[in-house]
Protein backbone atom coordinates (compact mmCIF):
# COMPACT_ATOMS: atom_id res chain seq x y z
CA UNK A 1 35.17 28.01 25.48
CA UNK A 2 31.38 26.52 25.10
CA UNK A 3 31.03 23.08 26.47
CA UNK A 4 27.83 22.22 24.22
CA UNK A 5 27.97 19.52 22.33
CA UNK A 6 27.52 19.59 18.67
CA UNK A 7 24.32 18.54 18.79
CA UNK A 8 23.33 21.01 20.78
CA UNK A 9 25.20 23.70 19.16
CA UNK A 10 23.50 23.36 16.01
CA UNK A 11 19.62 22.85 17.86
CA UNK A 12 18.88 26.44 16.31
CA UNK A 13 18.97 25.14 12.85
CA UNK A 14 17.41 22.07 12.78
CA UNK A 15 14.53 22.07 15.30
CA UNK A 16 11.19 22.96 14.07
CA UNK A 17 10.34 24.48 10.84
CA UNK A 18 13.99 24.26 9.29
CA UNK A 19 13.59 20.51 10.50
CA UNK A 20 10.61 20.05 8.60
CA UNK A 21 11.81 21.96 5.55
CA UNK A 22 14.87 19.37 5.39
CA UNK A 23 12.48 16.62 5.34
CA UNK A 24 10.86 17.95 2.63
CA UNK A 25 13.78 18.33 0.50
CA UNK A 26 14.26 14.93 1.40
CA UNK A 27 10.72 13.53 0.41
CA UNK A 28 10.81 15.95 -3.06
CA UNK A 29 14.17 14.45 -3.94
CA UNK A 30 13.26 10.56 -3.50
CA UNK A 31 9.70 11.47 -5.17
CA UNK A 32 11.64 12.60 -7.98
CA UNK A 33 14.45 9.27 -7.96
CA UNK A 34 11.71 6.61 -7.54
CA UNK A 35 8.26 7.70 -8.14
CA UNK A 36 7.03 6.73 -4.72
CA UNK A 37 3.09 6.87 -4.38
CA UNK A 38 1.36 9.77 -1.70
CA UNK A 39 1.08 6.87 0.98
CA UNK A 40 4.43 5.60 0.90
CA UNK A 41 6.19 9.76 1.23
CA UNK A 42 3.49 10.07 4.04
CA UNK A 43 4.90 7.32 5.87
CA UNK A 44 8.27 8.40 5.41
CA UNK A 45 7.42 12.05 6.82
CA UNK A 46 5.73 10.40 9.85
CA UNK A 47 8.76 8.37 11.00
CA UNK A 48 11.03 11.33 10.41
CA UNK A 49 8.45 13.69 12.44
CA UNK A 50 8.09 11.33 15.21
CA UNK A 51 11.95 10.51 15.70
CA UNK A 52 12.47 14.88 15.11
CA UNK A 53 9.99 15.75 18.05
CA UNK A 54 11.14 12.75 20.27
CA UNK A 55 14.46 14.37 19.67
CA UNK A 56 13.60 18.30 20.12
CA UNK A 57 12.13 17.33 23.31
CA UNK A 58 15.94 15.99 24.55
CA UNK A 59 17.50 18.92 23.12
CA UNK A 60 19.08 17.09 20.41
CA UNK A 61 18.88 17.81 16.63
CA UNK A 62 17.46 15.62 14.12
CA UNK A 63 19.75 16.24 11.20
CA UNK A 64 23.09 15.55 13.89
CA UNK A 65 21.71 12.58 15.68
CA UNK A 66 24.21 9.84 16.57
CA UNK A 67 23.59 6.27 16.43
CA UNK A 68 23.16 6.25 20.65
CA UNK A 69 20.15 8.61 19.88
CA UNK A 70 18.52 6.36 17.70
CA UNK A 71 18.95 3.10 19.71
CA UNK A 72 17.43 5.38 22.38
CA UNK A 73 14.71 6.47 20.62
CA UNK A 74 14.09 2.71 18.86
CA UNK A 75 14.48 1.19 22.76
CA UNK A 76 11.45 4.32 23.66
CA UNK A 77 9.18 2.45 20.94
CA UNK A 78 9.99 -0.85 22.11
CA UNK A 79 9.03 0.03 25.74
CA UNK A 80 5.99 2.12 24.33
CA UNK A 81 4.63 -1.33 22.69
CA UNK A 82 6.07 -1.27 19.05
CA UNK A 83 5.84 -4.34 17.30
CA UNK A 84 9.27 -5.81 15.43
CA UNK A 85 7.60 -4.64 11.84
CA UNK A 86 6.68 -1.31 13.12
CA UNK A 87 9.91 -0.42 14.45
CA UNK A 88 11.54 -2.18 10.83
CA UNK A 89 9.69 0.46 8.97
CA UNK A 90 11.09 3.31 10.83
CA UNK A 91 14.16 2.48 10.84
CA UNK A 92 14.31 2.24 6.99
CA UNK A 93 12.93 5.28 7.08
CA UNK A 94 15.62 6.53 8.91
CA UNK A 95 18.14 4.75 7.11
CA UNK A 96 16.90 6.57 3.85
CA UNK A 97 16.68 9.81 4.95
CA UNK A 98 20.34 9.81 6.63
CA UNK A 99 22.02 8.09 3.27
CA UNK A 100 20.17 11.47 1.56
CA UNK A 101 22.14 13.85 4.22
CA UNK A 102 24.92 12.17 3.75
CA UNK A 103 24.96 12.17 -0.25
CA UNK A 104 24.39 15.65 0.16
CA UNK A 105 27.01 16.56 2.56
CA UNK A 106 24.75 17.55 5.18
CA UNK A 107 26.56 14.92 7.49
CA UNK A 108 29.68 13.28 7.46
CA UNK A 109 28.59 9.86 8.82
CA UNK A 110 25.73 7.94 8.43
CA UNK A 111 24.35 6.96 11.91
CA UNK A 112 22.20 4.17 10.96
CA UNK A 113 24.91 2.53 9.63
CA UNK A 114 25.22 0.00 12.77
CA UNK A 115 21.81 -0.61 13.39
CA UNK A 116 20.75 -3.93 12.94
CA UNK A 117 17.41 -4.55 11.39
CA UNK A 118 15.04 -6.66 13.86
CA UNK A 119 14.03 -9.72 12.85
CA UNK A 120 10.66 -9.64 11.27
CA UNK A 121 8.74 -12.89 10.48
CA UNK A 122 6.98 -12.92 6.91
CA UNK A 123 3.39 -12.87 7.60
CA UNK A 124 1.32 -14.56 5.40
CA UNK A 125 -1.25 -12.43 3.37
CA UNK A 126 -4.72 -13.44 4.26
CA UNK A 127 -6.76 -14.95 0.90
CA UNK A 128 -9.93 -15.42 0.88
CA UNK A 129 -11.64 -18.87 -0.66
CA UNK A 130 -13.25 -18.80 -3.58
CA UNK A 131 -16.95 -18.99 -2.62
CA UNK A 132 -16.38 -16.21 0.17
CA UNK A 133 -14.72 -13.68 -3.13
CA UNK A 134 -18.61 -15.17 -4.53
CA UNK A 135 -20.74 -13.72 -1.73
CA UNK A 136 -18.16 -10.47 -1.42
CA UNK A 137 -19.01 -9.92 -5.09
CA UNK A 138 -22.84 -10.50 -5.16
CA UNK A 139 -23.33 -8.13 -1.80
CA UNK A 140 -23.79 -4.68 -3.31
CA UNK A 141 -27.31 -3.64 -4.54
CA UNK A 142 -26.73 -3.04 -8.23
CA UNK A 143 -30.14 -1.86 -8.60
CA UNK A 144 -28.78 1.47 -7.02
CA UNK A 145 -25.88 3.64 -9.46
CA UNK A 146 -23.84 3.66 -6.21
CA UNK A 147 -24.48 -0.44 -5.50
CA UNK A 148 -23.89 -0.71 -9.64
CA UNK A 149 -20.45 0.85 -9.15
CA UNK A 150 -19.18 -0.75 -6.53
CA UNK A 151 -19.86 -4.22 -7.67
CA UNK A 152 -17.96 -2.93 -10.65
CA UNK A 153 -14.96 -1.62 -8.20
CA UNK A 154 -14.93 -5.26 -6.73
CA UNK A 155 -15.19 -6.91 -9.85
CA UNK A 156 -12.23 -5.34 -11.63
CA UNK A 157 -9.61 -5.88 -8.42
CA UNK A 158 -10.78 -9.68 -8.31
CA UNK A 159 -10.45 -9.70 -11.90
CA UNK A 160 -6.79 -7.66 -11.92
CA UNK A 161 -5.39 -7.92 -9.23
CA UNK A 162 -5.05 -4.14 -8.70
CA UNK A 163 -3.48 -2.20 -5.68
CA UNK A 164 -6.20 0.02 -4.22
CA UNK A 165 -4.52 2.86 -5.07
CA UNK A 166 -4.54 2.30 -8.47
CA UNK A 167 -8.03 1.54 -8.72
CA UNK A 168 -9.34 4.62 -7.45
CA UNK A 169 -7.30 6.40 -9.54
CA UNK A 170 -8.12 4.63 -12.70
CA UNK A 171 -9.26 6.72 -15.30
CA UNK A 172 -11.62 6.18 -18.49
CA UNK A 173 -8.79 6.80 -20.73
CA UNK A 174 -6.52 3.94 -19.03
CA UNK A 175 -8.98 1.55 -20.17
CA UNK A 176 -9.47 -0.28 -23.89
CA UNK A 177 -12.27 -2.69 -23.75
CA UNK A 178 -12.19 -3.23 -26.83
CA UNK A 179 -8.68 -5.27 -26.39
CA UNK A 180 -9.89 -6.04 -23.52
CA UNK A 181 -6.84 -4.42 -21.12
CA UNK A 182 -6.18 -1.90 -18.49
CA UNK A 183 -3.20 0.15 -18.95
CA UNK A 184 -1.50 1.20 -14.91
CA UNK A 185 1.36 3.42 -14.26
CA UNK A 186 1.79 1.49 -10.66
CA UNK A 187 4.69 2.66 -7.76
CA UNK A 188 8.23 3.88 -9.42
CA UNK A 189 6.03 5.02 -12.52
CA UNK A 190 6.33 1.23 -13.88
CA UNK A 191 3.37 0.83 -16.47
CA UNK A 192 2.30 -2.62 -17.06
CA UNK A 193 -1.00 -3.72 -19.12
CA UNK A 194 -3.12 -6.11 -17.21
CA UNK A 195 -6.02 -8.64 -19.07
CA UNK A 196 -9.21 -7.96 -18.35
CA UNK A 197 -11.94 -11.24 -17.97
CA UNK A 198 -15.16 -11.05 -19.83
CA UNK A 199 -17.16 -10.65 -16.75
CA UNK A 200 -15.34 -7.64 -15.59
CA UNK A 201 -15.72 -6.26 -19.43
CA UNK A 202 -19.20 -6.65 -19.05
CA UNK A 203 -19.80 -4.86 -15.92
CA UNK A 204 -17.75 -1.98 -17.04
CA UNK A 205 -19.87 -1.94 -19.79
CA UNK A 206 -22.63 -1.88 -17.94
CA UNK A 207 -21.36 0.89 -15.44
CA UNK A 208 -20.28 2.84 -18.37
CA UNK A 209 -23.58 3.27 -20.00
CA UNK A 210 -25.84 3.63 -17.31
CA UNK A 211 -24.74 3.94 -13.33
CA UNK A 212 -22.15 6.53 -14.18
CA UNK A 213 -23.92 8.86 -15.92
CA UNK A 214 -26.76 8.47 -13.38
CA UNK A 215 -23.99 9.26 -10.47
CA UNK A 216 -22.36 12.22 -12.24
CA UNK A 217 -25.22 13.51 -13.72
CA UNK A 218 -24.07 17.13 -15.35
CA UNK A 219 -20.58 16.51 -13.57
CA UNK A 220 -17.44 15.94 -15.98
CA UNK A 221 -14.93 13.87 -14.91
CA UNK A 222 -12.09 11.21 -15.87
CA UNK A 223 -11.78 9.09 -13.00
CA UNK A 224 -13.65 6.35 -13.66
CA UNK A 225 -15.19 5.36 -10.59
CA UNK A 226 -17.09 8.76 -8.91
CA UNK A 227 -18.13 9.33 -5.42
CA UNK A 228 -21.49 10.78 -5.36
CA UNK A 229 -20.35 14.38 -5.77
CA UNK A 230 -18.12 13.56 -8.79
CA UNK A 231 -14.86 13.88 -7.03
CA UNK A 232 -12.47 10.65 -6.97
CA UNK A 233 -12.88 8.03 -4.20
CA UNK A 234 -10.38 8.23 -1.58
CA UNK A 235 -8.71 4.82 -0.62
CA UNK A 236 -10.11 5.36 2.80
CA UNK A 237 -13.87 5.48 1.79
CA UNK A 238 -12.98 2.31 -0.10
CA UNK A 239 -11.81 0.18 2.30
CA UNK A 240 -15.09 1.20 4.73
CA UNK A 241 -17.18 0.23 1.51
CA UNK A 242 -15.12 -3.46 1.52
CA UNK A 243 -15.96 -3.95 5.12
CA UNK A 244 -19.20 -2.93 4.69
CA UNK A 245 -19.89 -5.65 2.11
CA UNK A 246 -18.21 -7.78 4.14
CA UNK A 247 -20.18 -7.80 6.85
CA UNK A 248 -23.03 -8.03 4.87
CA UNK A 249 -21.57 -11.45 2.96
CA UNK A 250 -20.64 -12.44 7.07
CA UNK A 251 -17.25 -12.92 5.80
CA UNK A 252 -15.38 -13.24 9.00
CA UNK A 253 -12.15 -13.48 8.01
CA UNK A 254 -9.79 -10.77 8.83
CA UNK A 255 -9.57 -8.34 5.60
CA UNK A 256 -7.55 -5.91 4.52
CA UNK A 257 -7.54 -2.82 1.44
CA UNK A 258 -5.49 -5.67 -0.26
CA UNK A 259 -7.90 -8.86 0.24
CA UNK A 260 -9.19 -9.01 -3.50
CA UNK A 261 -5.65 -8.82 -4.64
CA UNK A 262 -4.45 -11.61 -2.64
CA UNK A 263 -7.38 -13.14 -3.45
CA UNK A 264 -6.00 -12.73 -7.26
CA UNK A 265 -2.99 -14.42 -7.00
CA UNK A 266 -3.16 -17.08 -4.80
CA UNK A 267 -6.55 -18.16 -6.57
CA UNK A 268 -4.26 -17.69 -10.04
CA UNK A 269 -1.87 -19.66 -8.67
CA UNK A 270 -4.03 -22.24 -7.22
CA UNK A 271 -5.46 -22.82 -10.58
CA UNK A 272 -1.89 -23.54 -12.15
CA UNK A 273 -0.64 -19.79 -13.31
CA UNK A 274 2.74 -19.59 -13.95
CA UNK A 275 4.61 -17.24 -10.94
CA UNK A 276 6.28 -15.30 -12.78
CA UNK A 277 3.18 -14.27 -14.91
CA UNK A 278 1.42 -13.68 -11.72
CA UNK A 279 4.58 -11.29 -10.59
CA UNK A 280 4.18 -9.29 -14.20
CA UNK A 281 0.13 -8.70 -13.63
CA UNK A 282 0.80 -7.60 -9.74
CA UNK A 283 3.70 -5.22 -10.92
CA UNK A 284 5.91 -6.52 -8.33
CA UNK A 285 9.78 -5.72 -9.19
CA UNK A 286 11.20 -8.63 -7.38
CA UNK A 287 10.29 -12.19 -8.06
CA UNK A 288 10.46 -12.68 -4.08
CA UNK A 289 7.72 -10.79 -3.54
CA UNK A 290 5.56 -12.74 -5.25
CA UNK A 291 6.97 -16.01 -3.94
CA UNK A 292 4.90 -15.31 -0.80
CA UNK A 293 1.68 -16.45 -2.23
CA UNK A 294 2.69 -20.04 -2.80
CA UNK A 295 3.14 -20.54 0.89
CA UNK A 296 -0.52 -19.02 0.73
CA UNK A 297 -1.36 -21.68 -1.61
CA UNK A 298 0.11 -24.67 0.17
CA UNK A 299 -1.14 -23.44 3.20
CA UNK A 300 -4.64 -23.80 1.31
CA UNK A 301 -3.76 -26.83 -0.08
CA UNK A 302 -2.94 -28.20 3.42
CA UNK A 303 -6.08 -26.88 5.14
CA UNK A 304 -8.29 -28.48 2.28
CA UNK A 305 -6.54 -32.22 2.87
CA UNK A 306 -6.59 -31.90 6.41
CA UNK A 307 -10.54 -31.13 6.08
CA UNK A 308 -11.32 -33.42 3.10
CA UNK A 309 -9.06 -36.59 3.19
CA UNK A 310 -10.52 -39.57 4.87
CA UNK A 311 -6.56 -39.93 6.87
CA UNK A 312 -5.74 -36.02 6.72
């Protein structure tokens, strides 16, 4: 009689390719139940591929790993230098993607089940002040299409409070200046309609009738903000175009793809928004998400008495 455990027994069938195909079927069906944006299914299919090939290598199958495996493979990253948040995010990755074998019948039990979740402070979104979101804006060279359009880019997230990913996908059709609104499908297909401010109106305007055209030249296209060759900006060429304004404002505080939108709602806030307006214009689901930016603004509010008061 074979002395192999089962998960080696069943090595045959889940290393590799069929491994991979699983993981697929996994990422199609929760595509399909939530809506989840390209980044966020990425992710997901880089913590699975990382824990399958840390696994393959120790003869042991992905889709029959037992709890000891993953503690083992969670203790690896830990030694390796993962941060608390890091190793968070994989293991709800994890945690996902074993509830889906299980629902299916793949498995029998789930072996995340266990596993505590490490304890991950709430970092605080970084925001810039008002006068730095000035210079950020007034950095690009408008007198160039390219310079026209991203000024336009920087005022409409400022202005919105858009995720990245939703600006670059903005299309023409998505927007009604005439109401004065933006109209976003934003993660778990959630469409909300978002105000736009006067001065954003007027550089879209602007862009619209001139920049544009001079960008796409005989190109068609929906998108509404073009790269050069007509195609759609990518988030990544974004975020080098932030930092590059950045620099150029010598903002030196630490930014991220999300700054402007931070920037958003803690200046919102700041200026006496309601919270749980501020949660409907960021299309947040939960209330507690949003909750994070009045630590942001108290934290302000602290730093400005400390700096101004004659006994702060």
């Amino acid at each position: 009689m074979s002395s192999a455990t089962p998960n080696k027994a069943a090595n045959g069938a889940a290393k590799g390719s069929s491994a991979e195909a699983i993981i697929d079927k996994f990422l199609d069906a929760i595509w399909m139940e939530r809506g989840l944006s390209a980044n966020t299914l990425g992710a997901y299919r880089a913590d699975l591929i990382a824990l399958q090939r840390w696994l393959a290598k120790r003869d042991v199958s992905l889709i029959y790993a037992t709890r000891a495996d993953l503690l083992a493979f969670i203790a690896w990253r830990a030694k390796e230098g993962a941060k608390p948040r890091s190793t968070a995010r994989q293991l709800s990755s994890f945690r996902r993607f074993y509830r889906f074998l299980l629902r299916e019948g793949v498995i029998g039990e789930d072996p995340t089940l266990k596993i505590e979740m490490p304890k991950v402070g709430r970092s605080l979104p970084t925001a810039l002040s008002e006068a730095q979101v000035e210079s950020l804006l007034a950095a690009p060279d408008v007198s160039d299409p390219l310079g026209h359009r991203d000024r336009t880019m920087l005022e409409l997230l400022y202005a919105t409070g858009l995720r990245v990913s939703e600006l670059i996908n903005l299309r023409q059709s998505e927007i009604n200046l005439n109401q004065g609104v933006l109209r976003i499908t934003g993660k778990g297909d959630r469409e909300r309609l978002i105000p736009i401010g006067e001065e954003a109106q007027r550089w879209l305007r602007e862009f619209l009738s001139g920049p544009r055209v001079e960008i796409l030249l005989e190109r068609q296209t929906d998108y509404l903000f073009p790269t050069r060759r007509g195609d759609r900006m990518t988030r990544q060429a974004f975020w080098h175009i932030i930092k590059r304004y950045a620099k150029k404002a010598e903002i030196k505080t630490r930014l991220s793809p999300h700054t402007l939108r931070h920037a958003f709602a803690t200046h919102l806030l700041n200026n006496g928004a309601d919270l749980r307006v501020v949660q409907m214009l960021l299309g947040h689901s939960d209330l507690s998400t949003t909750q994070i930016y009045t630590h942001v603004a108290r934290e302000r509010m602290k730093e400005l008495h400390s700096q101004h008061h004659p006994r702060g």
